[in-house]
Protein backbone atom coordinates (compact mmCIF):
# COMPACT_ATOMS: atom_id res chain seq x y z
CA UNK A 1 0.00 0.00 0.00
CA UNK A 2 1.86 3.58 -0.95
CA UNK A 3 0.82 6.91 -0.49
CA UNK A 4 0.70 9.55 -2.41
CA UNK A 5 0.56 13.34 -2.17
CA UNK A 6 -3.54 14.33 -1.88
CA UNK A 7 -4.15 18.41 -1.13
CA UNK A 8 -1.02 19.36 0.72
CA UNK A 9 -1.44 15.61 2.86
CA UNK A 10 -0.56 11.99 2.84
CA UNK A 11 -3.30 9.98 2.19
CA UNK A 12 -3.94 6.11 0.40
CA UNK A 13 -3.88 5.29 -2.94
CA UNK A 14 -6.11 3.46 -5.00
CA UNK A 15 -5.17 0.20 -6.48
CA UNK A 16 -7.83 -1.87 -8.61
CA UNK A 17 -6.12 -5.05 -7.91
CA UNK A 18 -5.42 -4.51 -3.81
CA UNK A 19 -9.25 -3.68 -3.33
CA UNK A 20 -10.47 -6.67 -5.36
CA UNK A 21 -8.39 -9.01 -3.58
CA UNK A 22 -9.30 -7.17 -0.02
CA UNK A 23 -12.71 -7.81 -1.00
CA UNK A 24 -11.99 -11.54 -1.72
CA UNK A 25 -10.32 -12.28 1.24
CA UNK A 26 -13.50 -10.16 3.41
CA UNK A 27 -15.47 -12.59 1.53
CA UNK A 28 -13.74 -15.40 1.92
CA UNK A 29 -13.37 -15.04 6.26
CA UNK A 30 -16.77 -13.79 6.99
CA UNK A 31 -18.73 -16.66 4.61
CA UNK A 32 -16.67 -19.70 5.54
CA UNK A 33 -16.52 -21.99 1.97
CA UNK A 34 -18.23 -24.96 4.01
CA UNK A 35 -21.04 -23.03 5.31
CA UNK A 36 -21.99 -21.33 2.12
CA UNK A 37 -22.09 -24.78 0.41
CA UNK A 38 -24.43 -26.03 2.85
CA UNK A 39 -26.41 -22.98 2.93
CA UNK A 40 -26.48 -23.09 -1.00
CA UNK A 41 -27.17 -27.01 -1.38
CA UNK A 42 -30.29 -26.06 1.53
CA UNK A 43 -31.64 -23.37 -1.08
CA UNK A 44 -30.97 -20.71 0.96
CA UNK A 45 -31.61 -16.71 -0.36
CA UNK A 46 -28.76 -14.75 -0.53
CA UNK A 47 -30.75 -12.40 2.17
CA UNK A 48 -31.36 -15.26 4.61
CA UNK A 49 -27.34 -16.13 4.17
CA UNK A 50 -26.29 -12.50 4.94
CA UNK A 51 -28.18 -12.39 7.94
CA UNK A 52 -26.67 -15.41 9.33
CA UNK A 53 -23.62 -13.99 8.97
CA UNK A 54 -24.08 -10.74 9.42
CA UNK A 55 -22.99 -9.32 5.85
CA UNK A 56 -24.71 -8.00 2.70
CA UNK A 57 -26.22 -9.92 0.46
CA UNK A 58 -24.07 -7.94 -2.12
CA UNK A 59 -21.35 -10.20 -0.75
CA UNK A 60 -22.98 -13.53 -0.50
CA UNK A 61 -23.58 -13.51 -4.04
CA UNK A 62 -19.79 -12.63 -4.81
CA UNK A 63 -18.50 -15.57 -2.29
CA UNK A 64 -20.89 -18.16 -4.08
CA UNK A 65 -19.85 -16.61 -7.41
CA UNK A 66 -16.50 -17.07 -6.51
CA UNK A 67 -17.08 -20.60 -5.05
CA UNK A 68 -18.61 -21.34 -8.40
CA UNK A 69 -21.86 -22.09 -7.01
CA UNK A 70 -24.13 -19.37 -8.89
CA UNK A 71 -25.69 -21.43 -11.15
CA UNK A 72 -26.87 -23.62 -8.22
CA UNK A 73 -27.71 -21.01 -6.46
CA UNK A 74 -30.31 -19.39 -8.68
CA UNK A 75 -31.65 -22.46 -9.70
CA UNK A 76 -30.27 -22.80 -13.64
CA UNK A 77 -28.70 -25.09 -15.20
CA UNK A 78 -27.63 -25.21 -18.32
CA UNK A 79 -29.79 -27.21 -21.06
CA UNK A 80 -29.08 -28.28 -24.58
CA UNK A 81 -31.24 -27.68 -27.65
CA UNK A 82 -32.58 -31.43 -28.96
CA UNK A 83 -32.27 -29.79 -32.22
């Protein structure tokens, strides 16, 4: 993390990459992998996951996209054409 000259001060920069993965990792210890694959495989809501764990439901759906689990989640699956 650097800093960089901001109206006279010394404040943080901005970095793309360092938020992302700060938001991964938030993601990752506050919505355990095993517990969102239970809650998931239950048919849980991405509300009714948040407030067991106390987050937003803005970040339950990135954990279980990240987990890979969307598609589950939202009940879709992918179907080919018989044609």
């Amino acid at each position: 993390m650097g800093t960089a000259p901001i109206a006279d001060a010394y404040g943080r920069t901005y970095d793309k990459a360092e938020e992302h993965d700060a938001y991964y990792l938030a993601s990752a210890t506050l919505l355990p992998k095993e517990a969102i694959v239970t809650a998931v495989s239950k048919k849980r809501s991405s509300e009714q996951i948040a407030e067991i764990f106390g987050t937003s439901s803005e970040l339950v759906d990135y954990r279980i996209k990240r987990l890979g689990l969307w598609r589950e989640h939202v009940g879709k699956q992918i179907r080919l054409s018989s044609d």
